[in-house]
PDB file of N, CA and C in Angstrom:
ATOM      1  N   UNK A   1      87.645  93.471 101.519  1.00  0.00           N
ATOM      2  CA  UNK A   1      88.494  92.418 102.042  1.00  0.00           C
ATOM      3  C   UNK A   1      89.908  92.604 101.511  1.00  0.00           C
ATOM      4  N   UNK A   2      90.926  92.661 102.400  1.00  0.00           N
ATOM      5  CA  UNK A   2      91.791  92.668 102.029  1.00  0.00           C
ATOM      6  C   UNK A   2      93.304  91.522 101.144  1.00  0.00           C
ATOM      7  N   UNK A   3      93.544  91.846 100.158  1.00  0.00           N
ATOM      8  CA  UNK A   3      94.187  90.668  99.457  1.00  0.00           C
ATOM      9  C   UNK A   3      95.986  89.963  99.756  1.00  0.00           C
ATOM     10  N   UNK A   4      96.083  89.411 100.114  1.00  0.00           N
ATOM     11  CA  UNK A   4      97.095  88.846 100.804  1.00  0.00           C
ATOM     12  C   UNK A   4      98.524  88.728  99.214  1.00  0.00           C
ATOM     13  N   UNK A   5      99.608  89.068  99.449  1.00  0.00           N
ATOM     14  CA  UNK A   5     100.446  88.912  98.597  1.00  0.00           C
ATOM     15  C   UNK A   5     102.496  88.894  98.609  1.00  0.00           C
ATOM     16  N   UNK A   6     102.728  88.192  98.140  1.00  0.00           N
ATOM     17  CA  UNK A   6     103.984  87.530  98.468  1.00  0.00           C
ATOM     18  C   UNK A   6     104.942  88.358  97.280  1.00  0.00           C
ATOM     19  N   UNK A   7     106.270  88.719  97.653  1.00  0.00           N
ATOM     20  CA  UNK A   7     107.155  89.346  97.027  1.00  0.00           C
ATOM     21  C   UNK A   7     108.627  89.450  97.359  1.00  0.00           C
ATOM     22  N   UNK A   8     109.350  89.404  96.655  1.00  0.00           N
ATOM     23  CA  UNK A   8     111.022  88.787  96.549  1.00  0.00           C
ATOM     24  C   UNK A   8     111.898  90.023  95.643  1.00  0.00           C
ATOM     25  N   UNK A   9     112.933  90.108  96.492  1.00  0.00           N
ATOM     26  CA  UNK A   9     114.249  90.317  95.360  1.00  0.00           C
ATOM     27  C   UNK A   9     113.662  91.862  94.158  1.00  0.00           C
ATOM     28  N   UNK A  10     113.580  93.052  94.880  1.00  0.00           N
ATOM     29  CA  UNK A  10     113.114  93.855  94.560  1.00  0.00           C
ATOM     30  C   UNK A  10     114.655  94.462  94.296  1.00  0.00           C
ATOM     31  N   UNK A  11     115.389  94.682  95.242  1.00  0.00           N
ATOM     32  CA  UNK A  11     116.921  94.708  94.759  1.00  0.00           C
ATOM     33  C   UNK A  11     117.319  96.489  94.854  1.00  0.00           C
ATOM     34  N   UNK A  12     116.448  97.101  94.943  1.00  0.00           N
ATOM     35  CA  UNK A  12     116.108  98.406  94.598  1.00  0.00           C
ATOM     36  C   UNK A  12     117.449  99.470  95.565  1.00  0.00           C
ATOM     37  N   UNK A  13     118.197  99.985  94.293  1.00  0.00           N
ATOM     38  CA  UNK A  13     119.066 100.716  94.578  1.00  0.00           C
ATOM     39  C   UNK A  13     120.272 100.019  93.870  1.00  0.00           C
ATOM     40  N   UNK A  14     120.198  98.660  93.509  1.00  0.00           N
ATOM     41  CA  UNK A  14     121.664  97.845  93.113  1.00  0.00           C
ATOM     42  C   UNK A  14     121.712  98.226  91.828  1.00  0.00           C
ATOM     43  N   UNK A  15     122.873  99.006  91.603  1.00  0.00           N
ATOM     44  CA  UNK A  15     122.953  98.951  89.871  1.00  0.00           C
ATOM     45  C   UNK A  15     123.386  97.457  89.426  1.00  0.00           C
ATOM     46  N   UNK A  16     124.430  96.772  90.049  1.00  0.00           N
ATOM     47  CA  UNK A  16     124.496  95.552  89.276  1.00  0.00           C
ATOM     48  C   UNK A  16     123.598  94.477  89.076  1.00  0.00           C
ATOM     49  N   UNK A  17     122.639  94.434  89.936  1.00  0.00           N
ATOM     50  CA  UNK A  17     121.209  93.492  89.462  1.00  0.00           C
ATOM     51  C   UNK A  17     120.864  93.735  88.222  1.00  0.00           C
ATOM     52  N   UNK A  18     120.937  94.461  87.966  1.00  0.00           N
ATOM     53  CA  UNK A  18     120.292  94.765  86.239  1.00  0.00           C
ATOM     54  C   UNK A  18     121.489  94.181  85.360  1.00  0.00           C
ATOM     55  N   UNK A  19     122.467  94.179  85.421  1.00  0.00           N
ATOM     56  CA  UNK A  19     123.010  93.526  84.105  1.00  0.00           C
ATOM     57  C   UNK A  19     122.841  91.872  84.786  1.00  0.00           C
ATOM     58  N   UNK A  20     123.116  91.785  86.518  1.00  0.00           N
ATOM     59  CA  UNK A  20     123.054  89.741  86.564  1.00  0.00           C
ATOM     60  C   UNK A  20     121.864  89.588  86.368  1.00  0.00           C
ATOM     61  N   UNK A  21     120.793  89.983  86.177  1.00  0.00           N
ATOM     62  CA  UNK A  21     119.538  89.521  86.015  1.00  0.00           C
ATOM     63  C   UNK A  21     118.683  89.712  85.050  1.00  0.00           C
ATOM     64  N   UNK A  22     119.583  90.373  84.189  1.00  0.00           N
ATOM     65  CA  UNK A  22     119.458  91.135  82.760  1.00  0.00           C
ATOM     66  C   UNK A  22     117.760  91.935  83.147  1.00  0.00           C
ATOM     67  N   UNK A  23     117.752  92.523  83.827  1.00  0.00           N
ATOM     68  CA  UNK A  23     116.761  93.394  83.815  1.00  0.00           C
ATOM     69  C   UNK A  23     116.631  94.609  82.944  1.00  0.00           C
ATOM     70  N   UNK A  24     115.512  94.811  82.523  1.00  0.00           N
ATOM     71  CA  UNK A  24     115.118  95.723  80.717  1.00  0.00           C
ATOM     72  C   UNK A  24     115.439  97.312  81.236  1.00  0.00           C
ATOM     73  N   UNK A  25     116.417  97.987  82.837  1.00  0.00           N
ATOM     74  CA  UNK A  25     116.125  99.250  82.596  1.00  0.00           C
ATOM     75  C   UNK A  25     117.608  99.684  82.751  1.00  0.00           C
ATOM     76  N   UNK A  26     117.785 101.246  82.363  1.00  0.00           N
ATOM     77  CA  UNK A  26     119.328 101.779  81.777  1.00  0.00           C
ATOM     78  C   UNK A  26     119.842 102.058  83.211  1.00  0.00           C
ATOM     79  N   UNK A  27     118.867 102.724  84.083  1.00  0.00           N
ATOM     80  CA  UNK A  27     119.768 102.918  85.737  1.00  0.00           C
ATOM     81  C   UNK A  27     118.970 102.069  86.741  1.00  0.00           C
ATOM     82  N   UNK A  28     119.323 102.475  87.928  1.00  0.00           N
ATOM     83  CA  UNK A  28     118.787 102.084  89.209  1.00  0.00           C
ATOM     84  C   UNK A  28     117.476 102.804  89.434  1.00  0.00           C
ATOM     85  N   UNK A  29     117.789 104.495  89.223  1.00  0.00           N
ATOM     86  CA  UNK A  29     116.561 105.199  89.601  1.00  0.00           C
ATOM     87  C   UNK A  29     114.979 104.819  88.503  1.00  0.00           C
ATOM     88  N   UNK A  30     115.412 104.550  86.992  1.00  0.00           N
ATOM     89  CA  UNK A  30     113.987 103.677  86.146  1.00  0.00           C
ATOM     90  C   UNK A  30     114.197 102.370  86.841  1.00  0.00           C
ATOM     91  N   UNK A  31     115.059 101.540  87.683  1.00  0.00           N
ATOM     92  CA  UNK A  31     114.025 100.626  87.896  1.00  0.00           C
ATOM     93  C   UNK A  31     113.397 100.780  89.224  1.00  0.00           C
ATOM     94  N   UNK A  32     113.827 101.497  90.342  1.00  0.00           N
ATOM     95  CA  UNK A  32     113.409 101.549  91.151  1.00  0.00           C
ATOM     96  C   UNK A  32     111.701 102.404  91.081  1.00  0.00           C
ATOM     97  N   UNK A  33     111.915 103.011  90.029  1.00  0.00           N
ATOM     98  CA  UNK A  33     110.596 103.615  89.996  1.00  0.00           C
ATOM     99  C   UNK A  33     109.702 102.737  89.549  1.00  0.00           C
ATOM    100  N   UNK A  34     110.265 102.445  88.505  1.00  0.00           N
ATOM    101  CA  UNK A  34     109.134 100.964  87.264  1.00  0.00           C
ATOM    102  C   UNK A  34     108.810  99.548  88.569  1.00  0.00           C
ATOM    103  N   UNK A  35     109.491  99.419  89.569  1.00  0.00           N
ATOM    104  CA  UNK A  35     109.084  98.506  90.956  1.00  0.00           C
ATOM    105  C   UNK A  35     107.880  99.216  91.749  1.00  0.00           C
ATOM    106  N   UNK A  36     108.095 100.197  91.968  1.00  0.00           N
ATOM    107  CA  UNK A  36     107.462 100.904  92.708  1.00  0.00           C
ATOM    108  C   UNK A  36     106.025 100.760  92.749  1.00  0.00           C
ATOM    109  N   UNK A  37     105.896 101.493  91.004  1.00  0.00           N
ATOM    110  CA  UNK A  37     104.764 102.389  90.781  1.00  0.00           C
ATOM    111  C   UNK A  37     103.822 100.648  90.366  1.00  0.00           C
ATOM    112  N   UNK A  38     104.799  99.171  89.398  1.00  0.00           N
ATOM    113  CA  UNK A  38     103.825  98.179  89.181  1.00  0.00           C
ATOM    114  C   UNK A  38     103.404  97.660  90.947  1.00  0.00           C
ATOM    115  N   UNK A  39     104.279  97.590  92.295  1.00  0.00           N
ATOM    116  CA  UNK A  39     104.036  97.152  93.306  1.00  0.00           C
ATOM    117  C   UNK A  39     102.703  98.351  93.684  1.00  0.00           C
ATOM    118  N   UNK A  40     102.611  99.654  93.711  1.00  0.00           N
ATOM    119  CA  UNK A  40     101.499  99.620  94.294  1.00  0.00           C
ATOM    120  C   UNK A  40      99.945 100.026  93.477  1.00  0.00           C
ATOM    121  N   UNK A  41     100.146  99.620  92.219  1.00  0.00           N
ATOM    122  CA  UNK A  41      99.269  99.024  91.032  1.00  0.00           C
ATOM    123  C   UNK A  41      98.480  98.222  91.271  1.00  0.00           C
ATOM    124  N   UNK A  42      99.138  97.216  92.259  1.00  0.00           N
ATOM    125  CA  UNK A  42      98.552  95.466  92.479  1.00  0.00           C
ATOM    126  C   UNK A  42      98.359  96.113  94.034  1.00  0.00           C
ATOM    127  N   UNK A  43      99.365  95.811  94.971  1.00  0.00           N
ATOM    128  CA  UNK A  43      99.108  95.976  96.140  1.00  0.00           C
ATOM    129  C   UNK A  43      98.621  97.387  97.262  1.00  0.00           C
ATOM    130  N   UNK A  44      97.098  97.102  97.379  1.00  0.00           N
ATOM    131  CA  UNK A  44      96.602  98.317  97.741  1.00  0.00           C
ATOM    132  C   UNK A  44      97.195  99.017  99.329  1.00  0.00           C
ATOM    133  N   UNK A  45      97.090  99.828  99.520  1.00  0.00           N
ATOM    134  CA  UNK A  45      97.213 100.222 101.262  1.00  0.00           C
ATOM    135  C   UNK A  45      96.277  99.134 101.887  1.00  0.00           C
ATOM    136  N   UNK A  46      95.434  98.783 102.114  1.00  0.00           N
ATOM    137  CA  UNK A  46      94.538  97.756 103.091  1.00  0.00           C
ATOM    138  C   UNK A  46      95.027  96.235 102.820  1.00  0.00           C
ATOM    139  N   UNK A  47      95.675  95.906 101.903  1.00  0.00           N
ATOM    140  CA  UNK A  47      96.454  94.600 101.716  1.00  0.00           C
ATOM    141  C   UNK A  47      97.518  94.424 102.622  1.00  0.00           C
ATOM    142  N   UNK A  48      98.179  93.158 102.601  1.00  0.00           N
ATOM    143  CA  UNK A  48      99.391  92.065 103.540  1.00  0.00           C
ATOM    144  C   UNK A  48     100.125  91.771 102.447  1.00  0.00           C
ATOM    145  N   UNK A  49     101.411  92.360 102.764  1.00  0.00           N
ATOM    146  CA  UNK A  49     102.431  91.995 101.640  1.00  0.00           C
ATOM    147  C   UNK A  49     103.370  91.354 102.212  1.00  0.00           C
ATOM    148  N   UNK A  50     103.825  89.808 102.398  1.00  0.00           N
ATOM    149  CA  UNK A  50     104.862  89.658 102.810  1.00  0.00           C
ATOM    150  C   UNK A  50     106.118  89.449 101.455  1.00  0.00           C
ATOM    151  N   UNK A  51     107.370  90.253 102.247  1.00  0.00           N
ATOM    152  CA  UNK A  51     108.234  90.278 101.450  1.00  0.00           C
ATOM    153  C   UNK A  51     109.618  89.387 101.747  1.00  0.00           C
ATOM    154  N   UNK A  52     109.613  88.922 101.011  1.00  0.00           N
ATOM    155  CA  UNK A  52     110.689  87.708 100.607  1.00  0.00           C
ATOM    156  C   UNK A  52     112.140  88.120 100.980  1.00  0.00           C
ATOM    157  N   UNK A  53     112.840  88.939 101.066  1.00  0.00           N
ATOM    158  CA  UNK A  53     114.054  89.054 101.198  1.00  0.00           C
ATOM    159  C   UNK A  53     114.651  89.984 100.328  1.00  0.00           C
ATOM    160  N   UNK A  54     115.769  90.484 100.078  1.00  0.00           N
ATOM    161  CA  UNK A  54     116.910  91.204  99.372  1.00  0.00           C
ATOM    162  C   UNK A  54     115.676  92.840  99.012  1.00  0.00           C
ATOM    163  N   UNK A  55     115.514  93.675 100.115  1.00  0.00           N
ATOM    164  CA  UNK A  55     114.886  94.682  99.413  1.00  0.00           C
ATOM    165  C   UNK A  55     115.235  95.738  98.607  1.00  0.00           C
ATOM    166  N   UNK A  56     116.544  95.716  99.343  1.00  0.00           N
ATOM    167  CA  UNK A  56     117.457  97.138  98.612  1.00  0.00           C
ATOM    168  C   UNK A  56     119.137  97.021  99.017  1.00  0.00           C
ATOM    169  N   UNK A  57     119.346  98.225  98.721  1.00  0.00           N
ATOM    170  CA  UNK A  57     120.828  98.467  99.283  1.00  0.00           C
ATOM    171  C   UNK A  57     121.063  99.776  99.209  1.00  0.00           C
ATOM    172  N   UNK A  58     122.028 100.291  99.708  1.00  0.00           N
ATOM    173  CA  UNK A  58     122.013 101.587 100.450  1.00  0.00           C
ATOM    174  C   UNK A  58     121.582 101.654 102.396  1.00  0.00           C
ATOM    175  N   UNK A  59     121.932 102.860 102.665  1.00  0.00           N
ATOM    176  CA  UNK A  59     122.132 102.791 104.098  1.00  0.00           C
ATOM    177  C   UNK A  59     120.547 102.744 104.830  1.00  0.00           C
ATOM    178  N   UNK A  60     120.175 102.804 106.342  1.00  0.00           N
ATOM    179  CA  UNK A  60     118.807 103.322 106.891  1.00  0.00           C
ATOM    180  C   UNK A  60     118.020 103.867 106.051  1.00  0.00           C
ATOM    181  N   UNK A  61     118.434 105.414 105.375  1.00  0.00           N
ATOM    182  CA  UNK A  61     117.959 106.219 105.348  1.00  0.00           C
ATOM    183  C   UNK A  61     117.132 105.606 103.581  1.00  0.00           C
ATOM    184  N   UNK A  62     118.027 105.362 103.117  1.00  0.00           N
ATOM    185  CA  UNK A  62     117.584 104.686 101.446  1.00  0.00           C
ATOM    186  C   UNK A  62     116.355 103.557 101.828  1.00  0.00           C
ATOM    187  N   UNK A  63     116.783 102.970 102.895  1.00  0.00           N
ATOM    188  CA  UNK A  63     115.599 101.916 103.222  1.00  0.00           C
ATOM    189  C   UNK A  63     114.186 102.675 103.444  1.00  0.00           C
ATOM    190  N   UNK A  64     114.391 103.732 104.444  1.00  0.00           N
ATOM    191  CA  UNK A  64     112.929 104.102 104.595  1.00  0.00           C
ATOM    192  C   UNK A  64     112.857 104.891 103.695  1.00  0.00           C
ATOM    193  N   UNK A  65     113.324 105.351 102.572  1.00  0.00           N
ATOM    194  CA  UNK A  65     112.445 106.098 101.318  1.00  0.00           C
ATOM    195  C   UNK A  65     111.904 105.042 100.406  1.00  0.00           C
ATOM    196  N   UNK A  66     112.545 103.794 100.210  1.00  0.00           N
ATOM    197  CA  UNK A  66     111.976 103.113  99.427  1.00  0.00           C
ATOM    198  C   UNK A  66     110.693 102.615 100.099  1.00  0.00           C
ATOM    199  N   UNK A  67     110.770 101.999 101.521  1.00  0.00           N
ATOM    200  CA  UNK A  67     109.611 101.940 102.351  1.00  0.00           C
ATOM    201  C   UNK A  67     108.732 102.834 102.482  1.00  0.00           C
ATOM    202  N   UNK A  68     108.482 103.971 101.975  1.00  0.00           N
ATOM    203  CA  UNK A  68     107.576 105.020 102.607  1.00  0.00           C
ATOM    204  C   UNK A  68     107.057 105.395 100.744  1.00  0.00           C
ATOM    205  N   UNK A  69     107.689 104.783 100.049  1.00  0.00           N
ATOM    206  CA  UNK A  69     107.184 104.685  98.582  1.00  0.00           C
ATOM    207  C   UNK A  69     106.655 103.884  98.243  1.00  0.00           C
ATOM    208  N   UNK A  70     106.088 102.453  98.946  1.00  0.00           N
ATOM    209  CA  UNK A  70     105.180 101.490  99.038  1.00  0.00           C
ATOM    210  C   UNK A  70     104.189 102.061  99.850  1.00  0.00           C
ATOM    211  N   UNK A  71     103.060 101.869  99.295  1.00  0.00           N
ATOM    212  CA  UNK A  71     101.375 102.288  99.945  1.00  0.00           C
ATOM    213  C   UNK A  71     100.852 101.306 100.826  1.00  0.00           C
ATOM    214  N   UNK A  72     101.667  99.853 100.151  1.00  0.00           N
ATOM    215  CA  UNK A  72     100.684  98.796 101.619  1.00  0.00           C
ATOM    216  C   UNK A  72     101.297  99.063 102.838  1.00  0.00           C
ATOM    217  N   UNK A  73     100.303  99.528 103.885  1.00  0.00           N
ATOM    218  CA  UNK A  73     100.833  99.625 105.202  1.00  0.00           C
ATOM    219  C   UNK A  73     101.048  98.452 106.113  1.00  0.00           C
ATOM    220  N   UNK A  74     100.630  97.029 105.676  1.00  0.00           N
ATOM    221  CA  UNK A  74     101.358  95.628 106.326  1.00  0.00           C
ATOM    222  C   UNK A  74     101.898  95.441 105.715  1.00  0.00           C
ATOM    223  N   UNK A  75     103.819  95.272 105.779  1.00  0.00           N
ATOM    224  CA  UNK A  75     104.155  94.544 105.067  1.00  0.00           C
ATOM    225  C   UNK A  75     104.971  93.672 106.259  1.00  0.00           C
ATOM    226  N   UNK A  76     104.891  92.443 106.191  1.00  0.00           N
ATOM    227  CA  UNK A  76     105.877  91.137 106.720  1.00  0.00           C
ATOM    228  C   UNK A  76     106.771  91.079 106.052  1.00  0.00           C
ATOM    229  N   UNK A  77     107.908  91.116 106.497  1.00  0.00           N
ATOM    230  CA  UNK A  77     108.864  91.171 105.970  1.00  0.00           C
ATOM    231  C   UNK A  77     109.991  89.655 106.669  1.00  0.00           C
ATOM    232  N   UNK A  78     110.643  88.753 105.747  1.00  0.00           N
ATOM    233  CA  UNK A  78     111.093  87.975 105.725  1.00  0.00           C
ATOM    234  C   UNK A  78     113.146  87.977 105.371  1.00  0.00           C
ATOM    235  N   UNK A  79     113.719  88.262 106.138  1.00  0.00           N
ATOM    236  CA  UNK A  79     115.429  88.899 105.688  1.00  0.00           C
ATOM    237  C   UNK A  79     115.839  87.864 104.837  1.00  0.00           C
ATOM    238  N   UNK A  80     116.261  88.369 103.838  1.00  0.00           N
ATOM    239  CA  UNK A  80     117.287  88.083 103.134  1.00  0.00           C
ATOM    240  C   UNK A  80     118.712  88.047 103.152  1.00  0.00           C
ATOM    241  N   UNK A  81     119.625  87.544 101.917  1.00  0.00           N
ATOM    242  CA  UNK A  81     121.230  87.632 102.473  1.00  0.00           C
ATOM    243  C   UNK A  81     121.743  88.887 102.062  1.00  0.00           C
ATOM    244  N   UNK A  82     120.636  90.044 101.706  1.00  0.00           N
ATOM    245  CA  UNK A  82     120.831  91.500 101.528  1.00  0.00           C
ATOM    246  C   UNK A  82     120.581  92.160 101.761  1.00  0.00           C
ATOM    247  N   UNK A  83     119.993  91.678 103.436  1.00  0.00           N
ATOM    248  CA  UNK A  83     119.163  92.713 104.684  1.00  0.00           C
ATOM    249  C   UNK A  83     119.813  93.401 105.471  1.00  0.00           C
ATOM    250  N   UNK A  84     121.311  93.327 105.126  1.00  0.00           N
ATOM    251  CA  UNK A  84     121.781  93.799 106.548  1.00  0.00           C
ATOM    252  C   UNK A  84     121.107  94.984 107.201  1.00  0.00           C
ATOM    253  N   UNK A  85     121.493  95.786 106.146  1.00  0.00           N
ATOM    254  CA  UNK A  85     121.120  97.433 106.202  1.00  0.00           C
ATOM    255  C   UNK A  85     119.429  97.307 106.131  1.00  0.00           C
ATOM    256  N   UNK A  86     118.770  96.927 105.799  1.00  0.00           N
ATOM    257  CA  UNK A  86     117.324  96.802 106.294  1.00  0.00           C
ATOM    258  C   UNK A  86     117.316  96.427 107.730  1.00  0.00           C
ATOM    259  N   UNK A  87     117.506  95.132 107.953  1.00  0.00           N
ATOM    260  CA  UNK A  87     117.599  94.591 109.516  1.00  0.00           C
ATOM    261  C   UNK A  87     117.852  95.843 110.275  1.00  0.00           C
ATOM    262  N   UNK A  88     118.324  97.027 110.322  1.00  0.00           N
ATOM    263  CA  UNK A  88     119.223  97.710 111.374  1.00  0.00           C
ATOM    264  C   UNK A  88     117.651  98.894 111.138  1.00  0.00           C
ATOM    265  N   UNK A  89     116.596  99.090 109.887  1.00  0.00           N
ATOM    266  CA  UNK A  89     115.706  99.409 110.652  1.00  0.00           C
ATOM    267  C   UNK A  89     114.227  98.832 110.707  1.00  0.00           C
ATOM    268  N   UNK A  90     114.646  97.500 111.103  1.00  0.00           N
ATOM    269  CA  UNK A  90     113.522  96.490 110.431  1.00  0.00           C
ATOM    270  C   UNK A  90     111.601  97.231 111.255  1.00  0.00           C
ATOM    271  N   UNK A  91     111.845  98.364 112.150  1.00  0.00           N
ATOM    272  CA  UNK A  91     110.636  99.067 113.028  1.00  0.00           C
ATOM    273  C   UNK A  91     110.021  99.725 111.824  1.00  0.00           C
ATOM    274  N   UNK A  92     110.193  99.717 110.619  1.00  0.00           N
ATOM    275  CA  UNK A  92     109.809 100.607 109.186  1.00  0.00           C
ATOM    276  C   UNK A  92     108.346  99.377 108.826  1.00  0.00           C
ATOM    277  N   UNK A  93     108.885  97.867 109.208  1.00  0.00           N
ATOM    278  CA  UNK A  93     107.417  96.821 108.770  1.00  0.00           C
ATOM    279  C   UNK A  93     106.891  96.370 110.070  1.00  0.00           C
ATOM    280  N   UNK A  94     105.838  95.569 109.508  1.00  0.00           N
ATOM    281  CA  UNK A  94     104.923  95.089 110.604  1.00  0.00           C
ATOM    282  C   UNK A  94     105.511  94.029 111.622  1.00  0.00           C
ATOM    283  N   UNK A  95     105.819  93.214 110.954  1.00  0.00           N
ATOM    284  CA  UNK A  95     106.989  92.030 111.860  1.00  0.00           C
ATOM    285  C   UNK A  95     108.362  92.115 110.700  1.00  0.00           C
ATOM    286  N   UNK A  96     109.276  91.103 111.326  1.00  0.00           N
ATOM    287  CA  UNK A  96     110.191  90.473 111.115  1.00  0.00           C
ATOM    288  C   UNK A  96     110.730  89.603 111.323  1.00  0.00           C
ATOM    289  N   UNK A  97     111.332  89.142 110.672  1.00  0.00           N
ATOM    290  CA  UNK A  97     112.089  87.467 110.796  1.00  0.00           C
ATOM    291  C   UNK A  97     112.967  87.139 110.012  1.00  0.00           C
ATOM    292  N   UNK A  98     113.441  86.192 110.692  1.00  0.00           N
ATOM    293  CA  UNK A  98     114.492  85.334 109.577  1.00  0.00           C
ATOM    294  C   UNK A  98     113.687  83.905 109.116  1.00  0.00           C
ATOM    295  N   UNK A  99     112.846  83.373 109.585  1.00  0.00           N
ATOM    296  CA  UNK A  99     112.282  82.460 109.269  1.00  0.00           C
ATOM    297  C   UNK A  99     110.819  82.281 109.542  1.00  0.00           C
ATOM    298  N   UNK A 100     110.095  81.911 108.841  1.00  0.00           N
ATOM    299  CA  UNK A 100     108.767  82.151 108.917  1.00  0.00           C
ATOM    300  C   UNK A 100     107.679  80.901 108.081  1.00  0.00           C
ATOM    301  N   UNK A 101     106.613  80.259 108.903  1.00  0.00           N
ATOM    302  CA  UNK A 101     106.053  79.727 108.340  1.00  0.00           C
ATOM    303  C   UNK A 101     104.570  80.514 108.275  1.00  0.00           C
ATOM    304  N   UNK A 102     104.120  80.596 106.832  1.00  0.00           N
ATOM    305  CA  UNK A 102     102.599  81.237 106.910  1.00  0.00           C
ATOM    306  C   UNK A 102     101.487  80.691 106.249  1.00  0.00           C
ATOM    307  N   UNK A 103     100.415  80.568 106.962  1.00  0.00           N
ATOM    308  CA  UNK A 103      99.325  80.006 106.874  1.00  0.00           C
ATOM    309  C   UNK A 103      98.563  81.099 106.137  1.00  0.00           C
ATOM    310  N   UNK A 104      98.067  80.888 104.263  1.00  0.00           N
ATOM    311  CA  UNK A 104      96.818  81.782 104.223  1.00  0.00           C
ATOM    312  C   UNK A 104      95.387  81.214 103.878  1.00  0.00           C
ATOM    313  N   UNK A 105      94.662  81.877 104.228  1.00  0.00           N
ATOM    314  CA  UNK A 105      92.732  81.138 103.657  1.00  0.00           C
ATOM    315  C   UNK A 105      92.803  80.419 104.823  1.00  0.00           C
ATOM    316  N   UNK A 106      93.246  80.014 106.305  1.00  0.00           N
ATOM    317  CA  UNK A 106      93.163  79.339 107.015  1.00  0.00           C
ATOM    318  C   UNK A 106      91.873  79.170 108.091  1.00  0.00           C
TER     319      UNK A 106
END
Protein backbone atom coordinates (compact mmCIF):
# COMPACT_ATOMS: atom_id res chain seq x y z
CA UNK A 1 0.00 0.00 0.00
CA UNK A 2 1.17 2.97 -0.86
CA UNK A 3 1.99 5.92 1.78
CA UNK A 4 0.69 9.30 1.11
CA UNK A 5 3.09 12.38 2.08
CA UNK A 6 3.21 16.17 2.19
CA UNK A 7 6.36 18.44 1.59
CA UNK A 8 7.39 22.23 1.43
CA UNK A 9 10.20 24.65 0.78
CA UNK A 10 12.94 22.28 -0.35
CA UNK A 11 14.58 25.50 -1.84
CA UNK A 12 17.14 23.38 -3.65
CA UNK A 13 19.73 25.27 -5.60
CA UNK A 14 19.29 28.74 -3.38
CA UNK A 15 22.47 29.50 -1.73
CA UNK A 16 20.80 32.19 0.34
CA UNK A 17 18.20 29.90 2.09
CA UNK A 18 20.84 28.55 4.12
CA UNK A 19 22.04 31.52 5.91
CA UNK A 20 17.78 32.98 6.12
CA UNK A 21 16.91 29.79 7.45
CA UNK A 22 20.06 29.10 9.12
CA UNK A 23 20.27 25.76 7.60
CA UNK A 24 23.38 23.35 9.08
CA UNK A 25 25.12 22.99 5.36
CA UNK A 26 28.42 25.03 3.85
CA UNK A 27 26.96 25.04 -0.03
CA UNK A 28 23.93 24.47 -2.08
CA UNK A 29 25.32 21.25 -3.67
CA UNK A 30 25.55 19.39 0.50
CA UNK A 31 22.26 20.57 0.85
CA UNK A 32 20.76 19.68 -2.12
CA UNK A 33 22.14 16.30 -1.76
CA UNK A 34 21.44 15.90 2.24
CA UNK A 35 17.36 16.79 0.73
CA UNK A 36 17.57 14.41 -1.66
CA UNK A 37 19.03 11.34 -0.39
CA UNK A 38 16.65 12.01 3.49
CA UNK A 39 13.43 12.62 0.76
CA UNK A 40 13.88 9.36 -0.86
CA UNK A 41 14.78 7.48 2.55
CA UNK A 42 11.08 8.14 3.59
CA UNK A 43 9.37 8.50 0.28
CA UNK A 44 9.36 5.32 -1.76
CA UNK A 45 8.79 5.20 -5.77
CA UNK A 46 5.06 3.65 -5.22
CA UNK A 47 4.16 6.58 -2.75
CA UNK A 48 2.06 10.26 -3.39
CA UNK A 49 4.07 13.10 -2.53
CA UNK A 50 2.37 16.23 -2.65
CA UNK A 51 4.66 19.12 -2.68
CA UNK A 52 4.02 22.35 -1.09
CA UNK A 53 5.64 24.98 -3.07
CA UNK A 54 9.18 26.83 -3.49
CA UNK A 55 11.10 23.66 -5.06
CA UNK A 56 14.16 25.13 -6.39
CA UNK A 57 15.72 27.77 -8.43
CA UNK A 58 17.65 27.73 -11.40
CA UNK A 59 16.33 27.42 -14.99
CA UNK A 60 14.02 24.16 -16.77
CA UNK A 61 16.84 22.28 -17.01
CA UNK A 62 17.99 22.47 -12.97
CA UNK A 63 14.29 21.67 -12.36
CA UNK A 64 14.25 18.39 -14.10
CA UNK A 65 17.58 17.18 -12.54
CA UNK A 66 16.41 17.83 -9.24
CA UNK A 67 13.06 16.09 -10.35
CA UNK A 68 14.55 13.06 -11.87
CA UNK A 69 16.66 12.79 -8.40
CA UNK A 70 13.44 12.12 -6.50
CA UNK A 71 12.34 8.30 -6.83
CA UNK A 72 8.55 8.96 -6.01
CA UNK A 73 7.01 8.82 -9.34
CA UNK A 74 3.55 10.79 -8.07
CA UNK A 75 4.36 13.78 -7.07
CA UNK A 76 1.36 16.66 -6.81
CA UNK A 77 2.73 19.41 -6.90
CA UNK A 78 1.20 22.66 -5.38
CA UNK A 79 3.19 26.35 -6.84
CA UNK A 80 4.70 28.36 -4.76
CA UNK A 81 5.95 32.18 -4.85
CA UNK A 82 9.24 30.37 -6.23
CA UNK A 83 7.70 28.40 -9.05
CA UNK A 84 8.14 30.44 -11.72
CA UNK A 85 10.81 28.48 -13.37
CA UNK A 86 9.17 25.19 -12.25
CA UNK A 87 5.66 26.29 -13.59
CA UNK A 88 7.29 26.65 -17.20
CA UNK A 89 7.93 22.75 -16.82
CA UNK A 90 5.28 21.80 -14.50
CA UNK A 91 4.72 18.19 -17.38
CA UNK A 92 7.96 16.82 -15.04
CA UNK A 93 4.73 16.00 -12.02
CA UNK A 94 1.59 14.34 -11.93
CA UNK A 95 -0.80 17.40 -11.63
CA UNK A 96 -0.54 20.94 -10.87
CA UNK A 97 -1.98 23.81 -9.32
CA UNK A 98 -2.08 26.83 -7.67
CA UNK A 99 -4.66 25.84 -5.29
CA UNK A 100 -5.71 22.68 -4.06
CA UNK A 101 -7.94 21.06 -1.62
CA UNK A 102 -6.98 17.28 -0.59
CA UNK A 103 -8.84 14.69 0.87
CA UNK A 104 -6.66 11.69 2.51
CA UNK A 105 -8.00 8.12 4.23
CA UNK A 106 -11.24 9.22 2.50
Amino acid sequence: MADTWFTSDFHLGHFNIIRYCNRPFADTQEMNEAIVERMNASVKPNDVLYFLGDFCMGGPKAVALYRNQIACKTIHFIDGNHDGTTRKVQHLFTSWSSLSEIRVGW
